[in-house]
Protein backbone atom coordinates (compact mmCIF):
# COMPACT_ATOMS: atom_id res chain seq x y z
CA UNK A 1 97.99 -98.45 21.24
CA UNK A 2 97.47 -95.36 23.34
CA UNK A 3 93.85 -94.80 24.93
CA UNK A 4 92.22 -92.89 27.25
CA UNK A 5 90.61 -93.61 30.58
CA UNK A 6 86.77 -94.01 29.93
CA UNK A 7 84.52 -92.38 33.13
CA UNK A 8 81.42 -93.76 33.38
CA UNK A 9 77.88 -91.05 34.89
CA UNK A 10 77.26 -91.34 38.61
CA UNK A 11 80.31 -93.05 39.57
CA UNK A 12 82.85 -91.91 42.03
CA UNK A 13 85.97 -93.27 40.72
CA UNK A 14 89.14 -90.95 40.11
CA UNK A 15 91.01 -89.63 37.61
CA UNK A 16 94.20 -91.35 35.92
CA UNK A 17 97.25 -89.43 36.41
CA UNK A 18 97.44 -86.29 34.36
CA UNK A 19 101.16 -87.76 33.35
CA UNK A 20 99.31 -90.46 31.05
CA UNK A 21 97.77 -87.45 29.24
CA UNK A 22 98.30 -87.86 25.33
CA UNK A 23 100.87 -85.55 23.75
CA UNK A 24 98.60 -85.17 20.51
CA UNK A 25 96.04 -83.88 20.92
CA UNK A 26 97.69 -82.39 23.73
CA UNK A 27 96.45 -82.93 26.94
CA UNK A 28 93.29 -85.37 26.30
CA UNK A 29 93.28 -87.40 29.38
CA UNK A 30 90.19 -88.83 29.89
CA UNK A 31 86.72 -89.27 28.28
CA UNK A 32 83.08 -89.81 29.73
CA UNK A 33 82.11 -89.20 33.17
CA UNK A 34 79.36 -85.87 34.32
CA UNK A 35 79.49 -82.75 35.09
CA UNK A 36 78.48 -82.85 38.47
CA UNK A 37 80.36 -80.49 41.15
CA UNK A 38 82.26 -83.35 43.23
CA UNK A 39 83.56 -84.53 39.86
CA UNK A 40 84.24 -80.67 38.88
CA UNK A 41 86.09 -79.92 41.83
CA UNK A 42 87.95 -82.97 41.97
CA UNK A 43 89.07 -82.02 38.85
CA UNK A 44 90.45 -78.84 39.41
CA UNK A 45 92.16 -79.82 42.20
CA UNK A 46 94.09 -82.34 39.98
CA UNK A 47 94.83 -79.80 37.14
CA UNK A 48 92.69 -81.00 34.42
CA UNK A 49 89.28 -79.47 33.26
CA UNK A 50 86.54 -80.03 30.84
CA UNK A 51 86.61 -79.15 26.86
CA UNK A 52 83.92 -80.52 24.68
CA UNK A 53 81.71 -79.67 22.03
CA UNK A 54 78.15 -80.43 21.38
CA UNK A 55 78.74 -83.69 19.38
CA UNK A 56 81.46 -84.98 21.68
CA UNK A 57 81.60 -86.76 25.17
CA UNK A 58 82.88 -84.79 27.48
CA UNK A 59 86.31 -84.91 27.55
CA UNK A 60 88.92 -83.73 30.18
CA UNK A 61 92.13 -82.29 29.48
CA UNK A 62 95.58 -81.06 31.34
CA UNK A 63 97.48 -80.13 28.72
CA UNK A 64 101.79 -79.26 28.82
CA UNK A 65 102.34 -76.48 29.06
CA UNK A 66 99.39 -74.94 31.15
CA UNK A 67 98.76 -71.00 29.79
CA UNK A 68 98.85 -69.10 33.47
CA UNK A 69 98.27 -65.87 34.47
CA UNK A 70 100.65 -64.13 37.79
CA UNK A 71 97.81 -62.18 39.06
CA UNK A 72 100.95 -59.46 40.25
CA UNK A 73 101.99 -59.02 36.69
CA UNK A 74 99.12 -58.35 34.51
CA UNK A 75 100.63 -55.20 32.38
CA UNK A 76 98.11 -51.95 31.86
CA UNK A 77 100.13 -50.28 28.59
CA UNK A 78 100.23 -46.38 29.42
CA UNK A 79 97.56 -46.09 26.62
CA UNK A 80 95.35 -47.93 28.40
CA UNK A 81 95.68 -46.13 31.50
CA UNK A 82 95.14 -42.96 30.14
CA UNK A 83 92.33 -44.16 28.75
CA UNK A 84 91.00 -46.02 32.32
CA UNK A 85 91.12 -42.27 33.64
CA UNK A 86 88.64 -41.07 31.90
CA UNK A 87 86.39 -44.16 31.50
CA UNK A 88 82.94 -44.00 33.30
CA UNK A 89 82.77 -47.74 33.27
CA UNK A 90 81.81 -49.76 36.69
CA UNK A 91 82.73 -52.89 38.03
CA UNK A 92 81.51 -55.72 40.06
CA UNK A 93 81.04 -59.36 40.71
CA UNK A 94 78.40 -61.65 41.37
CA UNK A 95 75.55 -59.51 40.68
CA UNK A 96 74.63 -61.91 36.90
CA UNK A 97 76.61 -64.87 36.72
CA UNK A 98 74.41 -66.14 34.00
CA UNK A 99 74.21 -63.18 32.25
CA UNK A 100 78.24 -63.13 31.98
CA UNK A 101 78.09 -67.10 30.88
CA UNK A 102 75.21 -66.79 28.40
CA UNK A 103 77.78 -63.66 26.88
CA UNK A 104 80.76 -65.97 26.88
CA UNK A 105 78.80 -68.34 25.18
CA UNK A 106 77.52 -66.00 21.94
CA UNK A 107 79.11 -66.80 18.57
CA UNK A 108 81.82 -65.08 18.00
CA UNK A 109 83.01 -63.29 15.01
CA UNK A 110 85.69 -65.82 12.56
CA UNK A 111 84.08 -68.88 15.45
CA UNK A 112 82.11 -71.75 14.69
CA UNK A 113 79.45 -72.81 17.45
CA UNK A 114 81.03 -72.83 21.13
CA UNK A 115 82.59 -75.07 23.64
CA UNK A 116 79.80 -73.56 26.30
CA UNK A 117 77.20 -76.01 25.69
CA UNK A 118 74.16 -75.94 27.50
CA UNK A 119 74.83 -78.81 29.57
CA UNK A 120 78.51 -77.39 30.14
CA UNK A 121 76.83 -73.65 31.57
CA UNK A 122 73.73 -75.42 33.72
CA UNK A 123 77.10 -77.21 35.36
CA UNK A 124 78.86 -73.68 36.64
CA UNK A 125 75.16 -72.24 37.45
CA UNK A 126 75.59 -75.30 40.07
CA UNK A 127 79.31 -74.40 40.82
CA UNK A 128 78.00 -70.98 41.44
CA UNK A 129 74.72 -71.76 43.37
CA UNK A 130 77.42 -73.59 45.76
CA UNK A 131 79.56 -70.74 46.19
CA UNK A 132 82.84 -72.13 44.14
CA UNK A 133 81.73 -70.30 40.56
CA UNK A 134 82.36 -66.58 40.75
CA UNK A 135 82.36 -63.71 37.92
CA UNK A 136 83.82 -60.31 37.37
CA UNK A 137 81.21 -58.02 35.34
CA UNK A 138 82.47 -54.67 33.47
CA UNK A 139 79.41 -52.03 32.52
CA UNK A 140 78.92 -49.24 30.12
CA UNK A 141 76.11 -47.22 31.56
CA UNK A 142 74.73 -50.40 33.53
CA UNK A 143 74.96 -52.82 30.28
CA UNK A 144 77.36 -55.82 30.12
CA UNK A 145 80.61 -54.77 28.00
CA UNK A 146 82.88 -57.44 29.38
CA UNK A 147 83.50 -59.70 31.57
CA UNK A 148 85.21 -62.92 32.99
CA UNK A 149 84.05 -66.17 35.09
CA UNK A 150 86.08 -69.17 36.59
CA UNK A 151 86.65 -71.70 39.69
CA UNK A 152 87.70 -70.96 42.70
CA UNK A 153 89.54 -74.07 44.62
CA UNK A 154 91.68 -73.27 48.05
CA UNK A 155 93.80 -70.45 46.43
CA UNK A 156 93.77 -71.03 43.10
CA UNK A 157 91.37 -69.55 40.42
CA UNK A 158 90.58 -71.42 37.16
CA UNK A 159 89.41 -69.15 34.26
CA UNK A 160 86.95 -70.47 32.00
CA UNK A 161 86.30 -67.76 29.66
CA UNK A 162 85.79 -64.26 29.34
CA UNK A 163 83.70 -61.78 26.44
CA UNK A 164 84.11 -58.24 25.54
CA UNK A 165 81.58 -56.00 23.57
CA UNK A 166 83.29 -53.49 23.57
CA UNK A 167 86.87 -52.40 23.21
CA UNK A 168 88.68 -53.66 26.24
CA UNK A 169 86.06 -54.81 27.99
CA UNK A 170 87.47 -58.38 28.48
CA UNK A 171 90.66 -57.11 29.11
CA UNK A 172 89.25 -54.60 31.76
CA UNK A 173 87.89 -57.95 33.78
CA UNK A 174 90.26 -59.66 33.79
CA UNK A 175 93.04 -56.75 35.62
CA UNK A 176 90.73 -56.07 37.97
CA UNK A 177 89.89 -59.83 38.87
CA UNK A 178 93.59 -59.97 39.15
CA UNK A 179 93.83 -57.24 41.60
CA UNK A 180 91.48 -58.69 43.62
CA UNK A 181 93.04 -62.36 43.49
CA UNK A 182 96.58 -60.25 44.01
CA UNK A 183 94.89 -58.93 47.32
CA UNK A 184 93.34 -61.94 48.63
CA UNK A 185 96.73 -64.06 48.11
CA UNK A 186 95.71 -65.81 44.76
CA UNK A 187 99.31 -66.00 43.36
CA UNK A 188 97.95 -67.85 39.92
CA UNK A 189 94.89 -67.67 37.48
CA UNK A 190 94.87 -70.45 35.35
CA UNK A 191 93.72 -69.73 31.35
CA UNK A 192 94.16 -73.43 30.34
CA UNK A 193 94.96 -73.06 26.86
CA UNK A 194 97.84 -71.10 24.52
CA UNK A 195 96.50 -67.98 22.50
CA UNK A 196 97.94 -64.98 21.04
CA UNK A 197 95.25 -63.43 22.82
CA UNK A 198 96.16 -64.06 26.09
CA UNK A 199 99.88 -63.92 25.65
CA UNK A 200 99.45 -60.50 24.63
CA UNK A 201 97.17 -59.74 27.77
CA UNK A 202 100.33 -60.97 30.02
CA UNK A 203 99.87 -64.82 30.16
CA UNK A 204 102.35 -66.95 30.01
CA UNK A 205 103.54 -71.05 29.74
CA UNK A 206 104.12 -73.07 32.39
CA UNK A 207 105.86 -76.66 32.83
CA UNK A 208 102.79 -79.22 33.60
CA UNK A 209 104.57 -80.85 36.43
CA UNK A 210 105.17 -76.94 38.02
CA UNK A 211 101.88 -75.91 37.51
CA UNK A 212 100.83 -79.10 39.37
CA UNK A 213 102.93 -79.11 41.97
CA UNK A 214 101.67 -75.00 42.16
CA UNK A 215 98.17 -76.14 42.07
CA UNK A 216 98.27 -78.98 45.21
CA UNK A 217 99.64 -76.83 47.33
CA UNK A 218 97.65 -73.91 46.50
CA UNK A 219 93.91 -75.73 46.79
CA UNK A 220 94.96 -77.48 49.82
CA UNK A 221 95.07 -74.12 51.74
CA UNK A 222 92.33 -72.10 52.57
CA UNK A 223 90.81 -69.37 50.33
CA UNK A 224 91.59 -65.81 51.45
CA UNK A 225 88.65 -64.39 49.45
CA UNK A 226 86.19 -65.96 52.35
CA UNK A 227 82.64 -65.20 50.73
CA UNK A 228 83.09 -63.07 47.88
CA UNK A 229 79.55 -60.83 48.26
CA UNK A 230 81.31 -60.00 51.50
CA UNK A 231 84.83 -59.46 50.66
CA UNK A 232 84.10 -58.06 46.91
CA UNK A 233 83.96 -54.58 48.37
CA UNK A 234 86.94 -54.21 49.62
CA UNK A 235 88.27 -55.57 46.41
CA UNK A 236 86.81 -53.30 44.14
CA UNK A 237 87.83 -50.49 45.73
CA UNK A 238 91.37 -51.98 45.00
CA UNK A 239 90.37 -53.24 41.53
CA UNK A 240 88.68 -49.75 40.90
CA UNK A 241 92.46 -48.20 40.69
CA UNK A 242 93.02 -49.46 37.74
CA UNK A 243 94.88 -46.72 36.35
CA UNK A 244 96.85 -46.42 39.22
C-alpha cells in the first residue's frame, strides 16, 4: 500500500522527496505539518505547496506536470491592446495585500467554498509581514478590479491565486507582474495547477523533474527584485506599457 508522509505541528523535520508523490490524486505528497513560514519556504524551495480545504489537514502537493508561466511570453491579443490604450485603469503592488487575498478568497460564481481558508490567508499575511509575500493590485477609479499574489523565493515566483471583477482584471495582473518579474530576471512564475484558464492566458506544462531542477537553481540565487516598495517603481513604469 501507498501512503503519504505524515508531518507532525512544530517540528522541523523535512519533506520526503517530491518523486514519492502519488500519481492519483496527482501530486499528494505529504499530509499534516503547519503553516508556519520556515515550513512555507522550505517548501517552495522544494517545489511542492499547500492545497487544502476547510475539512482537510493540510496537505502538500507537487504535482507532474507543474502549470508554469515564461514571464517573456505572456501574449496581449491585439484586442486587448487596443483596448489597454484607452483604459484609465492603475496599477501597483503592495499597497493591500489583504485586501487582494480576502478578494481571491470570495466565492466564486459555478465554485463551492474556497481553498483560502482562514488559517491558509493569516499564513501569507505572515509571508508578507516578512517581506517574501508580495501582490500586484489593478484599479478602476481607485477600487480593486483584479489582481494577483504569490511567493517570492531567490528568483522564482510562486502564484497562489489571482481575482478579477471586472473584465480582464485578473488577466491585467498578471502581464504586468510578468513584466516586472521579466525585468528583474524572474525567468518562471509558477501557477501550480492545469486549467483552461490559464492555458488560455499563456501557461503552459512542464516535466516535474525540469521544473525542479529550474526551481533549485533559481531560489538558490539571489532575488533581483531587492525590496519591492523600492524597486516597484521602476517596474511599473515598465509594467505600465502594457500595450506596448
Amino acid at each position: 500500500m501507498i501512503r503519504i508522509a505524515i508531518l507532525r505541528a512544530g517540528v522541523r523535520e523535512a519533506f520526503p522527496p517530491v518523486e514519492r508523490a502519488l500519481d492519483e490524486p496527482d501530486g499528494l505528497l505529504a499530509a499534516g505539518g503547519d503553516l508556519s513560514p520556515e515550513r512555507l519556504l522550505d517548501a517552495y524551495r522544494h517545489g511542492i505547496f499547500p492545497w487544502y480545504s476547510d475539512d482537510a489537514p493540510i496537505l502538500w502537493w507537487s504535482p507532474d506536470p507543474r502549470t508554469v508561466f515564461a514571464t517573456d511570453q505572456v501574449p496581449i491579443s491585439r484586442r486587448l491592446r487596443r483596448w489597454l490604450r484607452q483604459s484609465d485603469w492603475t496599477i501597483d503592488a503592495d499597497r493591500e495585500f489583504r485586501a487582494v487575498v480576502r478578494a481571491c478568497a470570495a466565492p466564486r460564481a459555478g465554485h463551492d467554498g474556497t481553498w483560502i481558508t482562514p488559517e491558509m490567508a493569516d499564513a501569507y499575511y505572515r509571508l508578507h509581514e516578512l517581506g517574501h509575500a508580495h501582490c500586484v493590485e489593478v484599479r478602476r477609479e481607485g477600487e480593486l478590479v483584479g489582481g494577483i499574489y504569490g511567493v517570492t523565493c531567490g528568483r522564482m515566483f510562486y502564484g497562489e491565486s489571482m481575482f478579477s471583477r471586472a473584465t480582464n482584471g485578473s488577466k491585467v495582473a498578471l502581464i504586468a507582474l510578468c513584466r516586472a518579474l521579466q525585468l528583474w530576471e524572474f525567468p518562471l512564475l509558477d501557477a501550480q495547477v492545469a486549467s483552461p484558464h490559464l492555458f488560455s492566458m499563456g501557461a503552459f506544462e512542464m516535466p516535474r523533474r525540469e521544473f525542479i531542477a529550474r526551481v533549485h537553481a533559481l531560489t538558490s540565487e539571489a532575488d533581483a527584485s531587492g525590496s519591492w516598495r523600492k524597486r516597484w517603481p521602476a517596474a511599473l513604469a515598465h509594467a505600465r506599457r502594457l500595450a506596448d
